[in-house]
N, C-alpha and C. Protein backbone atom coordinates (compact mmCIF):
# COMPACT_ATOMS: atom_id res chain seq x y z
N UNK A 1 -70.58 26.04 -8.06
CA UNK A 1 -69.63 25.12 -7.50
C UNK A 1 -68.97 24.33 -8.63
N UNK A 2 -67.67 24.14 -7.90
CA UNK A 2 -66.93 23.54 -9.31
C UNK A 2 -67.17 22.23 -8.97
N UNK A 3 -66.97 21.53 -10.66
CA UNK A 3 -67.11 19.65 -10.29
C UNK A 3 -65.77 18.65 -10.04
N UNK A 4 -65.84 18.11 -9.66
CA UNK A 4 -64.65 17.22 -8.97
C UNK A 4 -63.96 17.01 -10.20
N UNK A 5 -64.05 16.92 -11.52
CA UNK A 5 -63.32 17.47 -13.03
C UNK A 5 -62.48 18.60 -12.44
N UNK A 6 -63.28 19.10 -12.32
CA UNK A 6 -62.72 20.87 -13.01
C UNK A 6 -61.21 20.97 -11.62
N UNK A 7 -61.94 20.54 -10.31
CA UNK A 7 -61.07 20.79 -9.17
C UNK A 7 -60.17 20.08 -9.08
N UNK A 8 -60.49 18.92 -9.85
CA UNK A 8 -59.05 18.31 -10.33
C UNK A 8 -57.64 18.82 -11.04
N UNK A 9 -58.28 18.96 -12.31
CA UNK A 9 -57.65 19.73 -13.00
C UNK A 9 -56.84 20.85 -12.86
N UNK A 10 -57.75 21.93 -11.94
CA UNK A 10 -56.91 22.77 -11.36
C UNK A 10 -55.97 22.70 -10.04
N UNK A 11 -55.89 22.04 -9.53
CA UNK A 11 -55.13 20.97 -8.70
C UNK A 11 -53.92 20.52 -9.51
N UNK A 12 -53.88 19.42 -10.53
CA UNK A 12 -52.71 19.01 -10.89
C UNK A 12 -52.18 20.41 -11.83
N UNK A 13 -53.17 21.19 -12.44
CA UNK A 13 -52.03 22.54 -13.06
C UNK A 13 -51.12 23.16 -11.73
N UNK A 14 -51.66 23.35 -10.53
CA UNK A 14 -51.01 23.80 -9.52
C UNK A 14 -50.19 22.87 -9.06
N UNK A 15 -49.83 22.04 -8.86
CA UNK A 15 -48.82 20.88 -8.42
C UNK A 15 -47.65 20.67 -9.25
N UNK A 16 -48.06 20.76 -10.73
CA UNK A 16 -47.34 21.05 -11.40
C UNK A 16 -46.29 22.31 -11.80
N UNK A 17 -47.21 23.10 -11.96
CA UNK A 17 -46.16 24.57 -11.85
C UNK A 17 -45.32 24.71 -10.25
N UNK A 18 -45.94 24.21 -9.50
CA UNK A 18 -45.33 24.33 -8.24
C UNK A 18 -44.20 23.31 -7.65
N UNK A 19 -44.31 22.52 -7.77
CA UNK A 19 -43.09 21.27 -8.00
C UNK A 19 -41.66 21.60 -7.70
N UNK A 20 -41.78 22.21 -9.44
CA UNK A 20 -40.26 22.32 -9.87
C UNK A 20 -40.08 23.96 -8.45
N UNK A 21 -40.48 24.64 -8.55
CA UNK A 21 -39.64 25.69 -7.77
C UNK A 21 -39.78 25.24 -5.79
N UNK A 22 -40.72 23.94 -5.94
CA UNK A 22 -40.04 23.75 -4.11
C UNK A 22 -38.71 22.60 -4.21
N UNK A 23 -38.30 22.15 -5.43
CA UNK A 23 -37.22 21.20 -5.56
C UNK A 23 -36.06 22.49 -6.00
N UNK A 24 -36.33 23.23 -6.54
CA UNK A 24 -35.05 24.57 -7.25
C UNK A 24 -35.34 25.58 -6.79
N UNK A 25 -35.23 25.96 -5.32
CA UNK A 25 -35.64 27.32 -5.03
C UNK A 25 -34.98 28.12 -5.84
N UNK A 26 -34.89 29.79 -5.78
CA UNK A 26 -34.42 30.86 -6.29
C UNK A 26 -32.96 30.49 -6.78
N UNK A 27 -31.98 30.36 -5.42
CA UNK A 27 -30.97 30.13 -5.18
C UNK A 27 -30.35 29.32 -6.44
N UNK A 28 -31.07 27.89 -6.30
CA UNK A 28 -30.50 26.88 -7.44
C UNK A 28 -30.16 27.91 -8.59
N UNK A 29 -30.73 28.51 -9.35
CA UNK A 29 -30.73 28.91 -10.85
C UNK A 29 -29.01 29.65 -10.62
N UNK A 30 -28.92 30.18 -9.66
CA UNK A 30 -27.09 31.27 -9.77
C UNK A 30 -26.44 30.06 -10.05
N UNK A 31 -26.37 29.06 -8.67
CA UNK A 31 -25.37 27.60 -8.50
C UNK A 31 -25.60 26.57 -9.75
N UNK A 32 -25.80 26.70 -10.63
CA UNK A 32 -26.22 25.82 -11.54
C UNK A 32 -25.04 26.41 -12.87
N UNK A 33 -25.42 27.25 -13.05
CA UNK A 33 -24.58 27.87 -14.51
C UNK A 33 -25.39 27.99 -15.54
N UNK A 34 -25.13 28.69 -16.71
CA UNK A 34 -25.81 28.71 -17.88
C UNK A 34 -25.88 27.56 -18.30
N UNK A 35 -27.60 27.38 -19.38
CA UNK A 35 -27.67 26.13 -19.89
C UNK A 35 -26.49 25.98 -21.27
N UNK A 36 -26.77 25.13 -21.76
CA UNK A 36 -25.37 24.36 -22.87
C UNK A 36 -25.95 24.53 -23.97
N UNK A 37 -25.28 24.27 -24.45
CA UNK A 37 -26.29 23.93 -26.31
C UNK A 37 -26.48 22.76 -25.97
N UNK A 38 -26.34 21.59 -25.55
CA UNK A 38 -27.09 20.52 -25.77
C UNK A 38 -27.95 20.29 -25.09
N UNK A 39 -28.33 21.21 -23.91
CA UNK A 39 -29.27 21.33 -23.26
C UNK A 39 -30.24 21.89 -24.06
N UNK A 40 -29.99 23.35 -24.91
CA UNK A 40 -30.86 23.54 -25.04
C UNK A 40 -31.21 23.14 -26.76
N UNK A 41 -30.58 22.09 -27.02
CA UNK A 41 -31.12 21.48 -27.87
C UNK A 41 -32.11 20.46 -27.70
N UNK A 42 -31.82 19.54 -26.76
CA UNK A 42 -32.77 19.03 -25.89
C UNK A 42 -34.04 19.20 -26.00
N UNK A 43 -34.06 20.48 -25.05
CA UNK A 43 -35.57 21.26 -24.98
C UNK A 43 -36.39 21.56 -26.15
N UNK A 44 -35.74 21.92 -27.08
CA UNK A 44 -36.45 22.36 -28.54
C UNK A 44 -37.11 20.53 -29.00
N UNK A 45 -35.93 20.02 -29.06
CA UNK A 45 -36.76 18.57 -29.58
C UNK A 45 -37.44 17.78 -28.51
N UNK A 46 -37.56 17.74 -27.21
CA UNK A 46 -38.58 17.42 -26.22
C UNK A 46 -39.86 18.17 -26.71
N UNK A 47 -39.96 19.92 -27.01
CA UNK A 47 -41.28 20.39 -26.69
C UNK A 47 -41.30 20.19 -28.19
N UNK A 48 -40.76 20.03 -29.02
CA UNK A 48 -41.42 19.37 -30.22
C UNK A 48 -41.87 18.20 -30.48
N UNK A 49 -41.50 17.60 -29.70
CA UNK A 49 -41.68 15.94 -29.58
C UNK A 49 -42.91 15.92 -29.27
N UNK A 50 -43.31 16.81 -28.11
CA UNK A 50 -44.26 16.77 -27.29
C UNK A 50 -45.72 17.45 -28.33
N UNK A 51 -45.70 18.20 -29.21
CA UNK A 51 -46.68 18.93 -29.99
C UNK A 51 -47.25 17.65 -30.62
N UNK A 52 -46.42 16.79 -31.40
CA UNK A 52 -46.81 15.67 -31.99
C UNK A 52 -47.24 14.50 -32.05
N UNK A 53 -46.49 14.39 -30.46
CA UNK A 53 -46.83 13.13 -30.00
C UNK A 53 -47.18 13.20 -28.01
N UNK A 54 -47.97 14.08 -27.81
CA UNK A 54 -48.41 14.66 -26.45
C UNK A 54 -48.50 12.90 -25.26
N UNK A 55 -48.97 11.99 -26.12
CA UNK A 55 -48.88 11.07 -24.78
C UNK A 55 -47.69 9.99 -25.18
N UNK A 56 -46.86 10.28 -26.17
CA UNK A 56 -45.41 9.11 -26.92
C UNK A 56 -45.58 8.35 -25.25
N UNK A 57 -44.38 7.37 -25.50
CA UNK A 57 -43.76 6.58 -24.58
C UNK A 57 -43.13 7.51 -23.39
N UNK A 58 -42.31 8.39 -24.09
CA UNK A 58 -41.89 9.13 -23.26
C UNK A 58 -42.35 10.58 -22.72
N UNK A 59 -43.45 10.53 -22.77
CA UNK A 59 -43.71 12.24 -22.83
C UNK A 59 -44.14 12.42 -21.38
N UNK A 60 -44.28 11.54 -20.68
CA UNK A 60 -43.92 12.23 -19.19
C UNK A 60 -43.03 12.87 -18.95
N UNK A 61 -41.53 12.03 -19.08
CA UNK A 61 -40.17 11.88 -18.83
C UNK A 61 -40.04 13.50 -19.44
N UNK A 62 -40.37 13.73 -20.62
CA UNK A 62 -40.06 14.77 -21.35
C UNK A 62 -40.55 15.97 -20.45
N UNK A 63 -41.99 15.93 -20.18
CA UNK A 63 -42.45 17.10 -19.63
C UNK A 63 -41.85 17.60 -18.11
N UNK A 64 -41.10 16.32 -17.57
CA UNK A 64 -40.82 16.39 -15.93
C UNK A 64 -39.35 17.22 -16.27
N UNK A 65 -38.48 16.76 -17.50
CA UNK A 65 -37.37 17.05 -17.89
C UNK A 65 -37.55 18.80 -18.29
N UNK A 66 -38.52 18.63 -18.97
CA UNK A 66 -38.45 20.63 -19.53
C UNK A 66 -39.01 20.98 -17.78
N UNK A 67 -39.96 20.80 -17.03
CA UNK A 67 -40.09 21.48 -15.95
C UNK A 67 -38.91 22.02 -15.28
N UNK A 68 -38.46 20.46 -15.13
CA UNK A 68 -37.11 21.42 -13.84
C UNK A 68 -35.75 22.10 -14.77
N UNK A 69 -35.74 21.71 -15.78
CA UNK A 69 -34.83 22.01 -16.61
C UNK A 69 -34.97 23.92 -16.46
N UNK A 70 -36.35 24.22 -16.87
CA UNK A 70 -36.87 25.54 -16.72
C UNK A 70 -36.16 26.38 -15.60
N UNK A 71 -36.80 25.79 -14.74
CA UNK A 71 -36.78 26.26 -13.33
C UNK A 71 -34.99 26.38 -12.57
N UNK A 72 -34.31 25.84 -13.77
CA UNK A 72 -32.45 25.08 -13.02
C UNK A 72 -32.34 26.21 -13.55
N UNK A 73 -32.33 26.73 -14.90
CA UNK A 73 -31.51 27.28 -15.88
C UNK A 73 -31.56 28.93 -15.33
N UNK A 74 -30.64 29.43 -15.43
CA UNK A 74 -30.52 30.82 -15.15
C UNK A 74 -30.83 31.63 -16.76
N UNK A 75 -30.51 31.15 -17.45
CA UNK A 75 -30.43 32.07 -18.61
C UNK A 75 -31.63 32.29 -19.36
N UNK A 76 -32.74 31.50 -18.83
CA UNK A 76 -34.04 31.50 -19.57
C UNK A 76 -35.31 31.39 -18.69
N UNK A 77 -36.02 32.11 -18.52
CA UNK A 77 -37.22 32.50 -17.51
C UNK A 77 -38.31 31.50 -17.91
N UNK A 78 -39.03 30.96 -17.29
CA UNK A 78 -40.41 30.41 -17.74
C UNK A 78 -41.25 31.23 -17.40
N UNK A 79 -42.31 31.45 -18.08
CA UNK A 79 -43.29 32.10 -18.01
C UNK A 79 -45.17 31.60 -18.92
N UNK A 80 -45.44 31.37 -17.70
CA UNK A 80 -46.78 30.81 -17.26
C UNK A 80 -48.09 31.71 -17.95
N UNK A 81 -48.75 31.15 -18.82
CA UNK A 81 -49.41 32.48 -19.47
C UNK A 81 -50.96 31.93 -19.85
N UNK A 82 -51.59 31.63 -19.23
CA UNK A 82 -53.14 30.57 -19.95
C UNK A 82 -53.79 31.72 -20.38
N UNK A 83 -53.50 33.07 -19.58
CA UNK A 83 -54.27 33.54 -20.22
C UNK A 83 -54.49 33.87 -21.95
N UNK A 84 -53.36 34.13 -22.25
CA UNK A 84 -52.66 34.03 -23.61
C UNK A 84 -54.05 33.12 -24.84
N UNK A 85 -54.54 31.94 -24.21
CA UNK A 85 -55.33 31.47 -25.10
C UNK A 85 -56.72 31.75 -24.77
N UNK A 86 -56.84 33.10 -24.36
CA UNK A 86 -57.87 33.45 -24.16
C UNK A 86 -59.32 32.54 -23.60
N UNK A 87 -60.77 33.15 -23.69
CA UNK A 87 -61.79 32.44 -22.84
C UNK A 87 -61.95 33.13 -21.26
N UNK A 88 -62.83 32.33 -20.35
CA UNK A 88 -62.97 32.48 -19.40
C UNK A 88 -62.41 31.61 -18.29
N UNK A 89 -62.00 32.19 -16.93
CA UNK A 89 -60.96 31.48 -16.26
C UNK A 89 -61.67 29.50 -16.06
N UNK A 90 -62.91 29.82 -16.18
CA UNK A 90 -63.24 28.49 -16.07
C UNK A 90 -63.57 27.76 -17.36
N UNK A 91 -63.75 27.99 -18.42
CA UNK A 91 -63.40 27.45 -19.76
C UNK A 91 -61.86 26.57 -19.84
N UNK A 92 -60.96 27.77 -19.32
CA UNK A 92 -59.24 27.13 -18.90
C UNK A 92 -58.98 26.10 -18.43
N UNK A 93 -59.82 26.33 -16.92
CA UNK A 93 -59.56 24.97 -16.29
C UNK A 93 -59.98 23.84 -16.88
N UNK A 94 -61.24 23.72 -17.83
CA UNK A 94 -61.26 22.54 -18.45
C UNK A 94 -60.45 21.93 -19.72
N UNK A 95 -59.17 22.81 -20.18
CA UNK A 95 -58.19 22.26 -20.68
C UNK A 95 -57.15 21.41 -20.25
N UNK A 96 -56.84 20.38 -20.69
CA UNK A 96 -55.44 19.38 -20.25
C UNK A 96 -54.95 20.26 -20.23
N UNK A 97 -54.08 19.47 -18.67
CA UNK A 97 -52.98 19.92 -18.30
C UNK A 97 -51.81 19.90 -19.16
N UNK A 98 -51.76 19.04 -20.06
CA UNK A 98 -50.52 18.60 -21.14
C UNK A 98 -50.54 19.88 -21.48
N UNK A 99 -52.10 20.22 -22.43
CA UNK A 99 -52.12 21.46 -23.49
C UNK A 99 -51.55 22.67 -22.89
N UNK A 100 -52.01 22.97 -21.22
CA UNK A 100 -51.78 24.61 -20.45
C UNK A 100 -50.37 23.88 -20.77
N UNK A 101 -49.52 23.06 -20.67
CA UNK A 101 -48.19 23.27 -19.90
C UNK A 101 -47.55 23.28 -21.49
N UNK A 102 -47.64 22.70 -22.01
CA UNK A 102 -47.44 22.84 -23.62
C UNK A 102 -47.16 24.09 -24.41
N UNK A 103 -47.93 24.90 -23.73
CA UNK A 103 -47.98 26.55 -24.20
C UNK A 103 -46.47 27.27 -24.06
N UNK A 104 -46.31 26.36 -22.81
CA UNK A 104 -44.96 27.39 -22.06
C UNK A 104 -44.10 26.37 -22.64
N UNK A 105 -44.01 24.69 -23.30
CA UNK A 105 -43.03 24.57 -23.35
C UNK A 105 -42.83 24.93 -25.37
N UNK A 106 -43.75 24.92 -25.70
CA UNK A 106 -43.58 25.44 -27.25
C UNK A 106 -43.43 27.19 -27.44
N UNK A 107 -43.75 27.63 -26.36
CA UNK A 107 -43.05 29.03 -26.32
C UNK A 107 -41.21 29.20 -26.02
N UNK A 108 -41.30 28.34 -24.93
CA UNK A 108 -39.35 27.97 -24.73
C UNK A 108 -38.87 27.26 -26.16
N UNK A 109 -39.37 26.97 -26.88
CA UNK A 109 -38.27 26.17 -28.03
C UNK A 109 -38.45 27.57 -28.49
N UNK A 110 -39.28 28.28 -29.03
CA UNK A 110 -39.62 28.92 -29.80
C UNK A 110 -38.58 30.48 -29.65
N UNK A 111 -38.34 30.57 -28.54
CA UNK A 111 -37.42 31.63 -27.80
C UNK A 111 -35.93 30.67 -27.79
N UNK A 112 -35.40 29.67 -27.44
CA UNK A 112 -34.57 28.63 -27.97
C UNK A 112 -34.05 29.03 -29.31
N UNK A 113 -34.65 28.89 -30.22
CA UNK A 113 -34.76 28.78 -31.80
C UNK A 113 -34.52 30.41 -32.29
N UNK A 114 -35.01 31.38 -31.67
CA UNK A 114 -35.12 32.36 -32.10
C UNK A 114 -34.74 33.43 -30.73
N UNK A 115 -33.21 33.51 -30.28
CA UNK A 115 -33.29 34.33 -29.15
C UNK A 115 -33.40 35.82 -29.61
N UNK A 116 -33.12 36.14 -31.01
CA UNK A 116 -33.34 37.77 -31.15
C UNK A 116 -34.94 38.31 -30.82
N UNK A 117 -35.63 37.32 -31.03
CA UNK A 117 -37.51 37.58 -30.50
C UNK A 117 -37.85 37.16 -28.91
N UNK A 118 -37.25 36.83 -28.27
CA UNK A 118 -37.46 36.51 -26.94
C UNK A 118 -37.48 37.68 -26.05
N UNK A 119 -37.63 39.10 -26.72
CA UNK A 119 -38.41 40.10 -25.73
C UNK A 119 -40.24 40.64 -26.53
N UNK A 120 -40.12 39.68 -27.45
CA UNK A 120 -41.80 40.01 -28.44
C UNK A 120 -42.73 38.94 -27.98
N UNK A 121 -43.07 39.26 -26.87
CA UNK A 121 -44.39 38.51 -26.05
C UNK A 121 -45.17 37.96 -27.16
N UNK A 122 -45.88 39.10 -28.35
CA UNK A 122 -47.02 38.69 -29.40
C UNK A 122 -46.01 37.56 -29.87
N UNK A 123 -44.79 37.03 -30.03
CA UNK A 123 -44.64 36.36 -31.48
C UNK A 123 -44.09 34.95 -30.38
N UNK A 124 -43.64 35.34 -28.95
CA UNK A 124 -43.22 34.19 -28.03
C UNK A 124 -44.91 33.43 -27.66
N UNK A 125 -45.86 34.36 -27.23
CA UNK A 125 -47.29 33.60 -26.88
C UNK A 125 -47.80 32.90 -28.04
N UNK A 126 -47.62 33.33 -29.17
CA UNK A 126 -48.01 32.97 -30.74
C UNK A 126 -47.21 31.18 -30.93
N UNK A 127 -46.09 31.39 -30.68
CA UNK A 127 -45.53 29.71 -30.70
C UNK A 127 -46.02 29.07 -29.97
N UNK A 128 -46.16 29.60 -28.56
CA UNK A 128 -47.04 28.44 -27.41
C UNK A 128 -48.05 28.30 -27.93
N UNK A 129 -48.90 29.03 -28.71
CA UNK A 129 -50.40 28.43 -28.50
C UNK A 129 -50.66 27.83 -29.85
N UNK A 130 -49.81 27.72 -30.72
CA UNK A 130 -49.53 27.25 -31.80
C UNK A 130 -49.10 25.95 -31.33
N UNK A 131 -48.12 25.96 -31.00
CA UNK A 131 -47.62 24.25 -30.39
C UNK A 131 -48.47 24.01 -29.44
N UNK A 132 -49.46 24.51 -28.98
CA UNK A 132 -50.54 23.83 -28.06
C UNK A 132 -51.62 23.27 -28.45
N UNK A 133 -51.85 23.96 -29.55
CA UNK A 133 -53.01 23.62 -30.58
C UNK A 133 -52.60 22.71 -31.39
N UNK A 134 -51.33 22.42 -31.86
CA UNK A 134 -50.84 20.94 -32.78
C UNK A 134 -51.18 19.76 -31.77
N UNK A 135 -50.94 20.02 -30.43
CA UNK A 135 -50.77 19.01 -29.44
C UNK A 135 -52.18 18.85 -29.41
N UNK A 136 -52.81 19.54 -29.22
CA UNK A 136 -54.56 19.10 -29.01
C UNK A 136 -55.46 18.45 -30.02
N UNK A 137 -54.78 18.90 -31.31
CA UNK A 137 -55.56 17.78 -32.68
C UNK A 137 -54.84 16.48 -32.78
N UNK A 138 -53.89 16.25 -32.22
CA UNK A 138 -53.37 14.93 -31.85
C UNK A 138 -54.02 14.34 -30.85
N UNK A 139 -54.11 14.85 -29.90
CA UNK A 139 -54.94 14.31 -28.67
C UNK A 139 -56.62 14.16 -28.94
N UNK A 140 -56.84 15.15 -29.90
CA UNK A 140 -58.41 14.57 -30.13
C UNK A 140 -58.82 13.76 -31.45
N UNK A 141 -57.56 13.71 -31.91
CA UNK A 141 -58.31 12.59 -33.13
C UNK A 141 -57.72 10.99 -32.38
N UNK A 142 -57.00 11.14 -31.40
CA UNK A 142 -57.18 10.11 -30.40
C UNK A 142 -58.81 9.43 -29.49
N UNK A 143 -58.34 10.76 -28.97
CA UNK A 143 -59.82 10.95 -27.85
C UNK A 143 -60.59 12.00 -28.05
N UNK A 144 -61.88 11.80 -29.19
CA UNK A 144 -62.73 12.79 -29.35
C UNK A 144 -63.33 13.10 -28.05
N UNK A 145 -63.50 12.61 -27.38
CA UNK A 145 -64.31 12.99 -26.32
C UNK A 145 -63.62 14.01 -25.38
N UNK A 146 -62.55 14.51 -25.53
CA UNK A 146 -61.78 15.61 -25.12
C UNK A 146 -61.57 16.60 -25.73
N UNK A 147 -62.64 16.94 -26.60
CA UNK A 147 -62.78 18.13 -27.48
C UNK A 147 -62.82 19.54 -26.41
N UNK A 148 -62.34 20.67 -26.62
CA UNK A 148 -62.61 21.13 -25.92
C UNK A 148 -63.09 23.23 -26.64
N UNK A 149 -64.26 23.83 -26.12
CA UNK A 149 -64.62 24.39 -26.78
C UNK A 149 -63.60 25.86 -27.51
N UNK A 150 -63.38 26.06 -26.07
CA UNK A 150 -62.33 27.42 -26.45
C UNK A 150 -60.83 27.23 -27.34
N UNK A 151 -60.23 25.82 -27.25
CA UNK A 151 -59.92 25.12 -28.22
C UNK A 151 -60.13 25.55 -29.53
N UNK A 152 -61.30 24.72 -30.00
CA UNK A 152 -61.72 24.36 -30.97
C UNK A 152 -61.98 26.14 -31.91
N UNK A 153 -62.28 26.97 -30.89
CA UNK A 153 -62.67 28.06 -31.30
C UNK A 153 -60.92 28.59 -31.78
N UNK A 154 -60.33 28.57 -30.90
CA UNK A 154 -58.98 28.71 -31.00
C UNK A 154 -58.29 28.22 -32.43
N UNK A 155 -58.78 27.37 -32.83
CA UNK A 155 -58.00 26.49 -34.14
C UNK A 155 -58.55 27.17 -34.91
N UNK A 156 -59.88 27.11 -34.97
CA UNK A 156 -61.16 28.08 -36.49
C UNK A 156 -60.25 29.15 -36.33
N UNK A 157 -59.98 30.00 -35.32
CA UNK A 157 -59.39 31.24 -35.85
C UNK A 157 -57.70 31.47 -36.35
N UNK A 158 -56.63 30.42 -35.83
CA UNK A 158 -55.66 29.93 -36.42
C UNK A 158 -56.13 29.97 -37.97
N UNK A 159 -56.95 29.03 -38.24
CA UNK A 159 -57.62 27.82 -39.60
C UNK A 159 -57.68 29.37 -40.25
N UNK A 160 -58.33 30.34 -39.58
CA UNK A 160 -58.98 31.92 -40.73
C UNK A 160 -58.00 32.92 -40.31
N UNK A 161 -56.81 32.82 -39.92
CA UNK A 161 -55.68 33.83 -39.94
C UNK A 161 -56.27 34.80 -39.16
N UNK A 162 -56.85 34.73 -38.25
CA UNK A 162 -57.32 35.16 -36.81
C UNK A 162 -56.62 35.34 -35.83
N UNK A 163 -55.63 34.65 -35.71
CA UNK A 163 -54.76 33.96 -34.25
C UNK A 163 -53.94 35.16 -33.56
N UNK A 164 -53.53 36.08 -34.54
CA UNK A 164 -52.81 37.17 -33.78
C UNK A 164 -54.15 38.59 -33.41
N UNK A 165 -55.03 38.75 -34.05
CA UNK A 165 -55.93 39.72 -33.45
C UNK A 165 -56.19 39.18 -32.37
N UNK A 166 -56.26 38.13 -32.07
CA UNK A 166 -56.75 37.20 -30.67
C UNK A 166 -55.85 37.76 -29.94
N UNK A 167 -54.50 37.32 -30.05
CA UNK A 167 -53.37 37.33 -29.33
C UNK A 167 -53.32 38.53 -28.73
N UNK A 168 -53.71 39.48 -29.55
CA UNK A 168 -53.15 40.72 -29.35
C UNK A 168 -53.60 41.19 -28.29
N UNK A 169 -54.91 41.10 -28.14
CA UNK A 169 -55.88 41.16 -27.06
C UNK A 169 -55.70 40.38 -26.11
N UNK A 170 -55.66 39.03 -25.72
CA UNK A 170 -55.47 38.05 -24.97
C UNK A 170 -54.53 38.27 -24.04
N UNK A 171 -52.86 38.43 -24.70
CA UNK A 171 -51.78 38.58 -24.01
C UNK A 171 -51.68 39.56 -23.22
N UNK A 172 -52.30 41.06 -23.17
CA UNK A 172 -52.25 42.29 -22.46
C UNK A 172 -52.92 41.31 -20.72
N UNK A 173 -53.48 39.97 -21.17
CA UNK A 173 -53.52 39.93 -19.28
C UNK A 173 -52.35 39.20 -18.94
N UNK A 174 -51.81 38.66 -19.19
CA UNK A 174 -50.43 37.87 -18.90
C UNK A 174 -49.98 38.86 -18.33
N UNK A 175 -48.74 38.16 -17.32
CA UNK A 175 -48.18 38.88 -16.05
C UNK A 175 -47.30 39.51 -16.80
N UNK A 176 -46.75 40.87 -16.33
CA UNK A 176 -45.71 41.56 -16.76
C UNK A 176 -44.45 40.32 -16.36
N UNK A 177 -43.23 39.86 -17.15
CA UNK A 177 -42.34 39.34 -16.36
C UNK A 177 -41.44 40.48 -16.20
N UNK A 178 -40.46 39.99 -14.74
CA UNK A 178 -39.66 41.28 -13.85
C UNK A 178 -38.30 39.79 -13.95
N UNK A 179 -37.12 40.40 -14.30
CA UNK A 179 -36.11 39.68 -14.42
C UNK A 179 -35.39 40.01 -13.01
């Protein structure tokens, strides 16, 4: 049985991913138009903002802003991937929600920044969990007590040039995306 932690947690990851698409059904993304450059300049310095400074002043505002922003834009897919940082499905759930959602938004700058790689899953999952892992040594030399193991294992192998044999393996469970 899970603990009122864990069912939490997985609760607000679901509320969250779910949100933005009962406020933007399908429909929204045609009626909207392509995003702008200053939109998607925006996004790059929000989910960078966000690696460095995961609880700033503004980093709600930021994270509510890349959600629906995601979900408006026709020209750029979000895609949801925990599995990507490998572990077991319940190891996951005991990661912040900041960090899971972090993945996808340091993967969007990262595809942003670099649209000729935005069909190379290995090098798009590789930025998320890279900008997820900056966000989490910020958050724990805050709050050690939010160490978290698969984490921590996660960084040692970043730290020993590990991170893509991981990947490589990891990402084959992520959902196929269908455009």
């Amino acid at each position: 049985m899970r603990s009122p932690t864990s069912r939490l947690l997985v609760s607000m990851t679901v509320v969250f991913l779910a949100l933005p698409a009962v406020f933007f059904p399908a429909g929204a993304r045609a009626e909207r138009g392509a995003s702008t450059a200053k939109e998607r300049e925006k996004a790059i310095r929000l989910a960078r903002e966000l690696e460095v400074e995961p609880f700033g002043q503004k980093a709600r505002d930021a994270r509510r802003w890349l959600a629906l922003w995601t979900v408006k834009v026709p020209d750029y897919r979000f895609q949801f991937c925990p599995e990507a940082l490998g572990g077991t499905v319940a190891a996951r759930q005991r990661i912040r929600t900041e960090i899971l959602a972090q993945t996808s938004y340091s993967s969007l700058a990262f595809v942003l920044e670099n649209p000729g790689q935005a069909g190379a899953p290995l090098d798009v999952h590789r930025a998320g969990v890279l900008g997820a892992l900056r966000a989490y040594e910020v958050i724990v030399a805050k709050e050690p007590g939010t160490r978290s193991p698969l984490l921590d294992d996660l960084v040692a192998k970043r730290d020993a040039g590990e991170i893509d044999a991981h990947l490589a393996e990891t990402v084959k469970a992520c959902p196929v995306r269908k455009e």
